[in-house]
Protein backbone atom coordinates (compact mmCIF):
# COMPACT_ATOMS: atom_id res chain seq x y z
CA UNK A 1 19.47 19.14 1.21
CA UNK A 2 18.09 21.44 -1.75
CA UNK A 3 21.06 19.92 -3.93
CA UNK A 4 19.92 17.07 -3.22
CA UNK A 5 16.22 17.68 -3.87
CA UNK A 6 16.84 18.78 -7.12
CA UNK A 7 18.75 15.71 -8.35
CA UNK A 8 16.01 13.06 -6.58
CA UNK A 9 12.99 15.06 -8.64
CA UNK A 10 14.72 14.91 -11.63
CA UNK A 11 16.03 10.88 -11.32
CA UNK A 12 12.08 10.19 -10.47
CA UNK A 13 10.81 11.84 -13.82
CA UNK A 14 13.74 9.86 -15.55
CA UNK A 15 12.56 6.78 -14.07
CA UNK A 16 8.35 7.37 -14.71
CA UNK A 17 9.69 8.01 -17.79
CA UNK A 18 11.36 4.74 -18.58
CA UNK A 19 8.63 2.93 -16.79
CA UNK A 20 5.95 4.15 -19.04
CA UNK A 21 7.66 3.25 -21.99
CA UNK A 22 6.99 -0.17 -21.56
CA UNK A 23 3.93 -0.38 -19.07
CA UNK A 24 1.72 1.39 -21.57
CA UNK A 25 2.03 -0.83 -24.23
CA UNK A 26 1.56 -4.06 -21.73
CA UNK A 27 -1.85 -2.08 -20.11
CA UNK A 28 -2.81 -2.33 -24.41
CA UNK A 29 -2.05 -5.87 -24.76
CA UNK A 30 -3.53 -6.65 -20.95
CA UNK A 31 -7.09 -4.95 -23.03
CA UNK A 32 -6.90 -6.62 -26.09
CA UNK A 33 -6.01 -10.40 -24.69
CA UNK A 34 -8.99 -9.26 -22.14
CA UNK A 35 -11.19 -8.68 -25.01
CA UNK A 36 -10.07 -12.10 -26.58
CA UNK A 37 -11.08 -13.76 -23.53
CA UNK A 38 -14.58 -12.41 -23.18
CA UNK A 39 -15.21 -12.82 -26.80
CA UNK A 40 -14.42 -16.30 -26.39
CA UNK A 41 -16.49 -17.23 -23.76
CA UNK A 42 -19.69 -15.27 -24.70
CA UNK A 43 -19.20 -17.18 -28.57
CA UNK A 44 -18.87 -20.31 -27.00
CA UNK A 45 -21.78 -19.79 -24.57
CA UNK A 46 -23.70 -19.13 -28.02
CA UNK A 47 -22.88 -22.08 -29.84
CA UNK A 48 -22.49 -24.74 -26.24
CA UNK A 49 -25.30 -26.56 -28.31
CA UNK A 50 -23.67 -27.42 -31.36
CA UNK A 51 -19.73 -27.77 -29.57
CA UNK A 52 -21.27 -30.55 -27.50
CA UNK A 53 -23.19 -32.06 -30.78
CA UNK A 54 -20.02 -32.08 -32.27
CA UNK A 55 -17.64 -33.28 -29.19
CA UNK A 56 -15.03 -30.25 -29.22
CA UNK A 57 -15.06 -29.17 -25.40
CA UNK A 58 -11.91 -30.01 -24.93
CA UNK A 59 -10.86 -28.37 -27.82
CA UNK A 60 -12.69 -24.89 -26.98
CA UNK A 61 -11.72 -25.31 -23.08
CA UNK A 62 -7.79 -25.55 -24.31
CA UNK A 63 -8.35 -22.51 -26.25
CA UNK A 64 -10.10 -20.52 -23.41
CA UNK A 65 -6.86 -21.68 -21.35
CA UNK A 66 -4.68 -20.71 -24.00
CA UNK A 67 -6.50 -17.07 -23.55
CA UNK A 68 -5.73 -16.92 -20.02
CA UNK A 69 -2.29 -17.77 -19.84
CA UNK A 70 -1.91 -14.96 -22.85
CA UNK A 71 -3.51 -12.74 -20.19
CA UNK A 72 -1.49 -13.93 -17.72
CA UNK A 73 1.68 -13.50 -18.79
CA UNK A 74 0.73 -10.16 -19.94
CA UNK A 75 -0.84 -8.69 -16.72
CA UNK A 76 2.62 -10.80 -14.75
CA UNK A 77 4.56 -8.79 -16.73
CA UNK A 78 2.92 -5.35 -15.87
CA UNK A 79 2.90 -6.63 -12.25
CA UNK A 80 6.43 -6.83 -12.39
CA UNK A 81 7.30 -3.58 -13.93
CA UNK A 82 5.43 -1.68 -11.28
CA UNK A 83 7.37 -3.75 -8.67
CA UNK A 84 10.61 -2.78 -10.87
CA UNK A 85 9.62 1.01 -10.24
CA UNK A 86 8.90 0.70 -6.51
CA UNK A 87 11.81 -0.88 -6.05
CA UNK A 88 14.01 2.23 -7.56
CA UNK A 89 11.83 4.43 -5.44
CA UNK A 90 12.54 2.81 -2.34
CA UNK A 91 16.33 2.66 -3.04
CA UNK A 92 16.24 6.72 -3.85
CA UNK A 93 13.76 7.22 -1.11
CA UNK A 94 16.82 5.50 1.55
CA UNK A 95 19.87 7.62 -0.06
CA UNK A 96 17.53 10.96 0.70
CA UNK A 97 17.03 9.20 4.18
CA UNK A 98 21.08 8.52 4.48
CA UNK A 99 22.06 12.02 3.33
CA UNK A 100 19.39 13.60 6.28
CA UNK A 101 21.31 11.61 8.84
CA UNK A 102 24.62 11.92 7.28
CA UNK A 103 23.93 16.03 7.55
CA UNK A 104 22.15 15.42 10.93
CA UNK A 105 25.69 13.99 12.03
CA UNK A 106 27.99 16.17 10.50
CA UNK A 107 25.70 19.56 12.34
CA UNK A 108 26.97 19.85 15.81
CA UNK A 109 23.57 20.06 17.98
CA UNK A 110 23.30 20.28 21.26
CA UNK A 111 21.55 17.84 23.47
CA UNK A 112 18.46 20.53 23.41
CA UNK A 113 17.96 19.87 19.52
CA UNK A 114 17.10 15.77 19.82
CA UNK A 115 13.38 16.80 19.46
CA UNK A 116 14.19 18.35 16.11
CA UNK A 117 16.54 15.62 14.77
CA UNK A 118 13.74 12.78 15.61
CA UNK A 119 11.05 14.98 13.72
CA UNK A 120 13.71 15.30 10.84
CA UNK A 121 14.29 11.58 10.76
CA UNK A 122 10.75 10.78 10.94
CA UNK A 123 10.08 13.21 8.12
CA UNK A 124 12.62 11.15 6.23
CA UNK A 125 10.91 8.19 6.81
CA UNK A 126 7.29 9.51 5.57
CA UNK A 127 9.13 10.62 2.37
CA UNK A 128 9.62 7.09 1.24
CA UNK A 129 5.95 6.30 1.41
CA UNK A 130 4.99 9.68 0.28
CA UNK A 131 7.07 9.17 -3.06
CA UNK A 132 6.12 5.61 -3.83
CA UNK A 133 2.49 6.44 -3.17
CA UNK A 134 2.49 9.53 -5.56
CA UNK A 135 4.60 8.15 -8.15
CA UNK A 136 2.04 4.89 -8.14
CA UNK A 137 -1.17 7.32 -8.38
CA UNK A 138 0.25 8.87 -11.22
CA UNK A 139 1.20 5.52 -13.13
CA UNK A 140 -2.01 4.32 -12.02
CA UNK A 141 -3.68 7.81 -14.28
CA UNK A 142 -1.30 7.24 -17.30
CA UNK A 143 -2.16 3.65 -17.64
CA UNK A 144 -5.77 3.54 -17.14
CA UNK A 145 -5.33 6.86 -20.07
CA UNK A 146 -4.77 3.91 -22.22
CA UNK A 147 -8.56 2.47 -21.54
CA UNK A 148 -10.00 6.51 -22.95
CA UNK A 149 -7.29 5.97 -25.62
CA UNK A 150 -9.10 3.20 -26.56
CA UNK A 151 -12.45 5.00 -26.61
CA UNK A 152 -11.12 7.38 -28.50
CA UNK A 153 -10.08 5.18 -31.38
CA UNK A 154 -13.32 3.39 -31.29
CA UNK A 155 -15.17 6.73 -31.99
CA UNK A 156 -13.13 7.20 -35.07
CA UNK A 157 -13.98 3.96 -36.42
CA UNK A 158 -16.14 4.36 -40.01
CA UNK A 159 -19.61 4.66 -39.35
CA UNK A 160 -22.18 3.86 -41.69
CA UNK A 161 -23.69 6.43 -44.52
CA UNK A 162 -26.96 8.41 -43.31
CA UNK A 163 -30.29 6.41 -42.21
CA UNK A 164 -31.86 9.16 -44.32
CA UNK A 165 -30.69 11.73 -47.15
CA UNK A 166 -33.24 14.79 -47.27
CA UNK A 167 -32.61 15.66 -50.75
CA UNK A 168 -32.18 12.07 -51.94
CA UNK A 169 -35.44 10.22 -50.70
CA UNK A 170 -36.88 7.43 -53.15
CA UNK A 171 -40.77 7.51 -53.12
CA UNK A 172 -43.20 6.00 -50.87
CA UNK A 173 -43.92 3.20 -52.88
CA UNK A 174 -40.16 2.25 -54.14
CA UNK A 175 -39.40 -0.05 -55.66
CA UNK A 176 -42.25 -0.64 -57.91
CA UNK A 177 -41.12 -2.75 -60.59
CA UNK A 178 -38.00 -4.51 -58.33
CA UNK A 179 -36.04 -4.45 -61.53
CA UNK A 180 -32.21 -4.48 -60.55
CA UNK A 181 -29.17 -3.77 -62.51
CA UNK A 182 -25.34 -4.40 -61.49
CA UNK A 183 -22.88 -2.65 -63.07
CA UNK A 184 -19.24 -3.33 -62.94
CA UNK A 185 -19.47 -4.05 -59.25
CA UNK A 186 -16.07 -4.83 -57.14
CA UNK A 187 -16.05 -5.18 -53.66
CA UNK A 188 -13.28 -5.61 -50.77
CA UNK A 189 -13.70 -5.59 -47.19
CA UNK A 190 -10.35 -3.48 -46.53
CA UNK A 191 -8.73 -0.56 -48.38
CA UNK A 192 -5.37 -2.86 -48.94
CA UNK A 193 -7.67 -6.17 -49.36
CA UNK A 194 -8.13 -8.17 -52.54
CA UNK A 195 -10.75 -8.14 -54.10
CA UNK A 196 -13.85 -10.10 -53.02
CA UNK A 197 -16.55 -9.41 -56.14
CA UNK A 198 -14.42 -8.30 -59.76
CA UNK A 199 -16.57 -6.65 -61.59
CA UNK A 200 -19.92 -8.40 -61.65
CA UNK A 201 -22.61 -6.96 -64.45
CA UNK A 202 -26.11 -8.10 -64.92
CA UNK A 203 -29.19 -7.30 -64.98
CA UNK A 204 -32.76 -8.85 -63.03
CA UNK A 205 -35.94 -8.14 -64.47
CA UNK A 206 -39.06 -7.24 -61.98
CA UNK A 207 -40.69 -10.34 -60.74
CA UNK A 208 -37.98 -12.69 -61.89
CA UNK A 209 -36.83 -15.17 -59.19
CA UNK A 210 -33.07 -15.48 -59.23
CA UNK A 211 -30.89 -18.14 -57.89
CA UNK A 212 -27.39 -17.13 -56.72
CA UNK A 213 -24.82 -20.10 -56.49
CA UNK A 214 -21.41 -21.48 -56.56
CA UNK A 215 -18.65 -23.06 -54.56
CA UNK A 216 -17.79 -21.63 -51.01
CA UNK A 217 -16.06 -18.39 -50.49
CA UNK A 218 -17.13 -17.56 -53.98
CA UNK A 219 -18.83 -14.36 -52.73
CA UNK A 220 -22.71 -15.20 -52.62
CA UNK A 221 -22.93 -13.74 -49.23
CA UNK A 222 -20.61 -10.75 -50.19
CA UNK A 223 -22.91 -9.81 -52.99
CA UNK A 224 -26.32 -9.58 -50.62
CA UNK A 225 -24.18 -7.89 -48.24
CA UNK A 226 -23.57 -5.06 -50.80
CA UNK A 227 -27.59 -5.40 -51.59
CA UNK A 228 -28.24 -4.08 -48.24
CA UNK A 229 -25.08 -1.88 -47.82
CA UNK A 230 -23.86 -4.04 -45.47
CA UNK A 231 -20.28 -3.69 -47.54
CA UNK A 232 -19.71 -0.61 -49.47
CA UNK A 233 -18.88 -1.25 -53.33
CA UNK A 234 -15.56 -0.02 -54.27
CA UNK A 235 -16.26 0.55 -57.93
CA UNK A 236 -19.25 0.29 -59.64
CA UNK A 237 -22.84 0.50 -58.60
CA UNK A 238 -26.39 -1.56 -58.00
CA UNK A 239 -29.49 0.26 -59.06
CA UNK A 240 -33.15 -0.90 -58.65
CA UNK A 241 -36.10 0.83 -60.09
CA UNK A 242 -33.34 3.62 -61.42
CA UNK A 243 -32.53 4.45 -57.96
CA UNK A 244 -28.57 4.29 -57.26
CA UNK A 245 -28.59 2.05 -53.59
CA UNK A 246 -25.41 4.18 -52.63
CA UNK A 247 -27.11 7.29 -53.03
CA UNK A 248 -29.84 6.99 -50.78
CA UNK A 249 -30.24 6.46 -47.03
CA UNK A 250 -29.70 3.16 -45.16
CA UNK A 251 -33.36 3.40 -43.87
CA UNK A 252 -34.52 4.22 -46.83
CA UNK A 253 -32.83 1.13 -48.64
CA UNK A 254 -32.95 -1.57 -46.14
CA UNK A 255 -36.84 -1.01 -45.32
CA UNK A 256 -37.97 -1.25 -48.16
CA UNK A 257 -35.99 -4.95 -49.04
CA UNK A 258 -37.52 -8.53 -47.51
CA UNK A 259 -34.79 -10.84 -45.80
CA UNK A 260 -35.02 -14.06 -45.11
CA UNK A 261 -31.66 -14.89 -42.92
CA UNK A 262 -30.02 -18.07 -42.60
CA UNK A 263 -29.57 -17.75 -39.15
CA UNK A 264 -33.04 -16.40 -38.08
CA UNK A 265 -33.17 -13.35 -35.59
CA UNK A 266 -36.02 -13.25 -32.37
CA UNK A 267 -36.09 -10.94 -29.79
CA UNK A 268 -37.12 -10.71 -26.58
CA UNK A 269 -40.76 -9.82 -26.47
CA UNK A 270 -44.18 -11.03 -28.07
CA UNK A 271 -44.68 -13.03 -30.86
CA UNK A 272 -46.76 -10.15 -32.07
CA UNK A 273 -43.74 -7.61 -31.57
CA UNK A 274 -41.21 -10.38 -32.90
CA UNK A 275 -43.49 -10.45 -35.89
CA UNK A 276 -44.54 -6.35 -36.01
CA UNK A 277 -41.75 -4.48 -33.89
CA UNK A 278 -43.45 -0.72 -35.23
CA UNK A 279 -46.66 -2.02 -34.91
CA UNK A 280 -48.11 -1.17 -38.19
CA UNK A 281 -50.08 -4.14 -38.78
CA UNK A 282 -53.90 -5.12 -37.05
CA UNK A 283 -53.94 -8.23 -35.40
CA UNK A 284 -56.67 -10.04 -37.94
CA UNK A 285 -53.50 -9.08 -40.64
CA UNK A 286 -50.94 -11.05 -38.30
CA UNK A 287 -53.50 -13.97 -37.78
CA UNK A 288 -53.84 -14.00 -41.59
CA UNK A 289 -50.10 -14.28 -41.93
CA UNK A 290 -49.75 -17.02 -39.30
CA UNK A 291 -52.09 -19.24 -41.19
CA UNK A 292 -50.20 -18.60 -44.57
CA UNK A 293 -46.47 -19.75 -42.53
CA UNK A 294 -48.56 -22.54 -40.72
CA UNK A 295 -47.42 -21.40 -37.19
CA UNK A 296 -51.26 -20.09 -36.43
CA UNK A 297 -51.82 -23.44 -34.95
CA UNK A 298 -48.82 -23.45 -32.66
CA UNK A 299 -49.54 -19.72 -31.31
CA UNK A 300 -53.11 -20.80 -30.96
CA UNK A 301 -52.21 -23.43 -28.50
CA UNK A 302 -51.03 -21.03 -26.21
CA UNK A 303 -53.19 -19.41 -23.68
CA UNK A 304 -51.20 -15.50 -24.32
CA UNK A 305 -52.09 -16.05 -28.32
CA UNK A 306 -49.93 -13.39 -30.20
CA UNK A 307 -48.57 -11.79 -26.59
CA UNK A 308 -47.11 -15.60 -26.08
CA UNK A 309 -43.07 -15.10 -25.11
CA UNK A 310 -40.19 -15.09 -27.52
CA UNK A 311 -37.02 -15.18 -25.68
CA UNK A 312 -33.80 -13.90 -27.10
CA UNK A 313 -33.05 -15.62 -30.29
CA UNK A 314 -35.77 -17.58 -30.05
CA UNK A 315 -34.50 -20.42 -27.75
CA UNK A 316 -38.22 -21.83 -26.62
CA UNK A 317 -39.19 -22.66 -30.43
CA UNK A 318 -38.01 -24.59 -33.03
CA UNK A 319 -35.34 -23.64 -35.40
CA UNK A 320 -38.33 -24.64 -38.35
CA UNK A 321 -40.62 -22.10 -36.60
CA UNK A 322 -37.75 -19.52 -36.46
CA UNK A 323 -37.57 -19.51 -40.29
CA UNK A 324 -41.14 -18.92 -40.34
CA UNK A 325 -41.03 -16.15 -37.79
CA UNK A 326 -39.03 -14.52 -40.29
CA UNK A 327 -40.85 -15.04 -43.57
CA UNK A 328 -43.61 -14.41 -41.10
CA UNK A 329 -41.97 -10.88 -41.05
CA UNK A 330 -41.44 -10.77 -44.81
CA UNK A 331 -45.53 -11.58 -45.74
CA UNK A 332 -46.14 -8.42 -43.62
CA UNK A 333 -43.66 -6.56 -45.31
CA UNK A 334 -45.10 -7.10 -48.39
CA UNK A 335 -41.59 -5.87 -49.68
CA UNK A 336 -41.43 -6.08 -53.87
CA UNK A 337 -37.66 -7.27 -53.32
CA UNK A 338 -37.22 -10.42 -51.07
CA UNK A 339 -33.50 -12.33 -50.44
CA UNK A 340 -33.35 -15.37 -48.95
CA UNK A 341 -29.67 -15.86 -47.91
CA UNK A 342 -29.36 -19.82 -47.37
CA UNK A 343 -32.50 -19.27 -45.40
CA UNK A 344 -32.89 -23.23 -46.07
CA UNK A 345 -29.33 -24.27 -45.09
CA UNK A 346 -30.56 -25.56 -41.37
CA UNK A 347 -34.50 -26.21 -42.46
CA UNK A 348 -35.92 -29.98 -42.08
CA UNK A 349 -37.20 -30.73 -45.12
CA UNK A 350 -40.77 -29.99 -44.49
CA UNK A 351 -40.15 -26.63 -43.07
CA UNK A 352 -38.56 -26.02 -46.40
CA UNK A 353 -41.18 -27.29 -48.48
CA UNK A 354 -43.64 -24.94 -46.51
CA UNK A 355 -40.73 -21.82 -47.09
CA UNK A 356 -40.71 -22.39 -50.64
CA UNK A 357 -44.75 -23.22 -51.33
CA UNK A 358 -45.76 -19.83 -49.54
CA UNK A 359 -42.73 -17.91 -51.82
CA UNK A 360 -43.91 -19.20 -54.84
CA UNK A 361 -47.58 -18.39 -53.92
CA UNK A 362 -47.32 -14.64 -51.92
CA UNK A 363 -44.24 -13.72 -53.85
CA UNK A 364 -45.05 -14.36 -57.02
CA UNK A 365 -44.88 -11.04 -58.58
CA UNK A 366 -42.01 -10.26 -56.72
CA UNK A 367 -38.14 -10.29 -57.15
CA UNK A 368 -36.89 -12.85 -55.26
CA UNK A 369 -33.02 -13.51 -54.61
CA UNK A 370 -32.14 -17.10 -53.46
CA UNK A 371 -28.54 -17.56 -52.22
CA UNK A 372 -28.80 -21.61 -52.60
CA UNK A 373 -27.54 -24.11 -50.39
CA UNK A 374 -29.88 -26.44 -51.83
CA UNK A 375 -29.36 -26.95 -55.44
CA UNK A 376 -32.74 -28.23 -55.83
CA UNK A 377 -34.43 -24.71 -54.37
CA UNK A 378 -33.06 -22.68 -57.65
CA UNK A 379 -34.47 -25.41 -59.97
CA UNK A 380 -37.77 -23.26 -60.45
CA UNK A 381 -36.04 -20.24 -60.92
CA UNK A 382 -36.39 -17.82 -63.79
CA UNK A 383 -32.20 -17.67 -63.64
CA UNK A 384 -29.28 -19.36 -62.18
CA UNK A 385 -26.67 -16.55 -61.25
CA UNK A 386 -23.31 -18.11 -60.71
CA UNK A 387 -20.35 -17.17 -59.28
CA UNK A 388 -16.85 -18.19 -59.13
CA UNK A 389 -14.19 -16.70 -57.60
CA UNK A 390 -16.00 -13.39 -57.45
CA UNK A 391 -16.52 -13.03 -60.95
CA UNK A 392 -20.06 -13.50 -62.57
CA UNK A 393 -19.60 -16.90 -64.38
CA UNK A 394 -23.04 -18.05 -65.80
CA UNK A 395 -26.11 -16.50 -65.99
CA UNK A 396 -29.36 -17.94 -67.70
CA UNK A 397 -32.23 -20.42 -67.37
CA UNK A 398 -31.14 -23.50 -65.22
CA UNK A 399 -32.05 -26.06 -67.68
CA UNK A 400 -30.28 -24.68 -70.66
CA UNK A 401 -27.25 -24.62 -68.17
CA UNK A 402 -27.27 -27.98 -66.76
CA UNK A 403 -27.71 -29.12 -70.74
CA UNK A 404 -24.36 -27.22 -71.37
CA UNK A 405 -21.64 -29.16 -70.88
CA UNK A 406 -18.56 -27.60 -68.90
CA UNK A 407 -21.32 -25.49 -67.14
CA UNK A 408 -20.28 -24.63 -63.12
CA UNK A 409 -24.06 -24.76 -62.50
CA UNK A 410 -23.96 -28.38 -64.30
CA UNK A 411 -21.55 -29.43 -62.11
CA UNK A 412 -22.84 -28.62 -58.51
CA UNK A 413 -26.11 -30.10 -59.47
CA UNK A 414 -24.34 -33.40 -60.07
CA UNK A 415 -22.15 -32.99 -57.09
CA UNK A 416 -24.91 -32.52 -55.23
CA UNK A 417 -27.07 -35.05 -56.40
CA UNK A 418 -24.14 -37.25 -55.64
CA UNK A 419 -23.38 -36.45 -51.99
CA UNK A 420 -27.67 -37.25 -51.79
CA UNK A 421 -26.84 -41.01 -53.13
CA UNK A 422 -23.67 -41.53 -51.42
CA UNK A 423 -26.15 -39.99 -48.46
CA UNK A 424 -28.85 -42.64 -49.02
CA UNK A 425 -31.18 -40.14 -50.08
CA UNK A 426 -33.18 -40.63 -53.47
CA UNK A 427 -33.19 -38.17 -55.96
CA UNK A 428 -36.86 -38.51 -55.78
CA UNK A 429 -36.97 -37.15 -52.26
């Protein structure tokens, strides 16, 4: 029986072995076609408003099928390698079983020894369960390994630069001036990635209001995302008030800038903590800021005042009043640098009027950065920056560049003024 231990351990190992081979790599793609399914449905849970404005169920419920049966076939697949395994297991476990009574046989015992040949046999028998069962525990370890594997490369994902440098801190009352200059700045998102900005110089003044435009995917967004260090340049460098932004903290940098997203962010909470998370600010200063984004009316109406419930993202107001939660944020910031990314993209026209009449009045010795959706918002700008294909294209007073012929600036103002007619809408409104 030991020689035929021996051989029985070492088939087992050979077949674990050539099991794991494959099942690992299906228990990865059972996680990641898991992950595409969750992502999926929590997304489309997020947008259900605009999927149904827009009459693409059936579109995202054949995708969310489509995510399953990838799932499926994957975990069927696993399913039936284990099963493959078993099966080998059992077949060893019964030629073990088959040599005990082929020895049993060949051993002349006398009719006293049938006690000990049932125990053997039975001892046989519990092998083959014994086996299978230990085997499986152990596959069952190595594969849900993979899921700590997956931790593991998670933790060794990039993480961003320092909240704070010690020996690198700006001063309290950075920026001063808000006077920005770019030098030479190229970004890409990935070390093998093109290149999303190539090379972008210029230089804002403090107090100027600057409006960033051009054609989709020309990297408007890319360029405020580098602003905050949301992207990390890949050459060249941004400094404001003679401060290098890559050679400070990310606390530092990204209090001290106003932001005016075009997708507004609430939390769930107060109005007052929505409004003053680190409560810095006394409640007359909040009132006063209220009346200056015309919401003071609206909170008023409510018997909790500023302790009145925001729920996450802001669901129970009005995507107008979420804009003016956030410039809401911005007046009590009283940042010297405030971006508006698009920030008037989803507006109704009189929220944006209201946006734009408070900038002009709180901000006004302030740099302010529009990323325009609107052409008409960067008509009262000091400068039109625009940008084409990630290079830095135009960059001067609108007027003198819609009177230059050829301009790119020129040429989205009449685009856009033609969509508005085609649109029914006068240019007059």
């Amino acid at each position: 029986m030991v020689f035929l231990i021996i051989p029985t351990i070492y088939i087992t190992v050979l077949l674990q072995k050539y099991y794991f081979a494959s099942a690992k790599e299906l228990m990865r793609m059972n996680g990641t076609t898991m992950s595409a399914i969750a992502s999926h449905i929590s997304e489309s849970i997020a947008g259900a408003l605009t999927i149904r404005a827009f009459g693409e169920e059936d579109r995202f419920f054949s995708k969310y099928l489509d995510s399953i049966d990838a799932n499926a076939s994957v975990d069927f697949n696993r399913f039936s390698a284990s099963e493959w395994l078993i099966e080998r297991l059992e077949w060893l476990c019964a030629v073990v079983l088959s040599a005990s009574a082929l020895a049993i046989t060949l051993i002349q015992f006398d009719a006293s020894s049938s006690g000990f040949i049932g125990m053997t046999l039975s001892y046989g028998l519990s092998l083959n369960v014994f086996l299978v069962v230990s085997v499986q525990f152990q596959c069952m370890l190595e594969n849900s390994m993979i899921s700590v594997e997956r931790i593991e490369q998670y933790m060794h994902i990039p993480s961003e630069a320092p909240e704070v440098i010690d020996e690198n801190r700006p001063a309290d009352n950075w920026p001063t001036a808000g006077k920005m200059e770019i030098h030479d700045l190229k970004v890409r998102y990935r070390p093998n990635a093109p290149l999303v900005l190539r090379g972008i110089n210029c230089i804002i003044e403090g107090g100027y209001k600057i409006g960033i435009v051009g054609r989709t995917g020309s990297g408007k967004t890319t360029l405020i995302s580098v602003l905050f260090r949301l992207v990390e340049p890949t050459e060249g460098r941004i400094t404001v008030d003679d401060y290098d932004i890559c050679k400070i903290g990310l606390h530092d940098l990204r209090s001290r800038f106003g932001i005016i997203p075009q997708d507004p962010t609430l939390f769930n909470g107060s109005v007052r903590f929505n409004l003053d998370p680190l409560s810095e600010h006394t409640d007359h200063e909040i009132w006063e800021v209220l009346e200056k984004c015309q919401l003071r009316e609206a909170i008023q109406e409510k018997e909790e005042g500023l302790e009145s419930l925001v729920v996450q993202d802001g669901t129970n107001w009005s995507m107008g009043q979420r804009q003016l939660f956030c410039l809401g944020r911005a007046l009590l910031k009283r940042s010297r640098i405030l971006v508006l990314d698009e920030a008037t993209a989803s507006m109704d026209n009189a929220t944006d009027s209201v946006l734009q009449k408070t900038i002009r009045t709180e901000f006004a010795d302030c740099t302010v950065i529009t990323v325009a959706h609107r052409i008409p918002t960067v008509m009262d700008c000091t400068k039109v920056l625009a940008i084409s294909d990630g290079k830095l294209v135009e960059y001067d007073e609108p007027m003198k560049l819609i009177k230059n012929k050829g301009s790119l600036f020129g040429q989205l103002v009449k685009e856009y003024w033609s969509r508005a007619a085609n649109a029914g809408i006068s240019s007059e409104g």
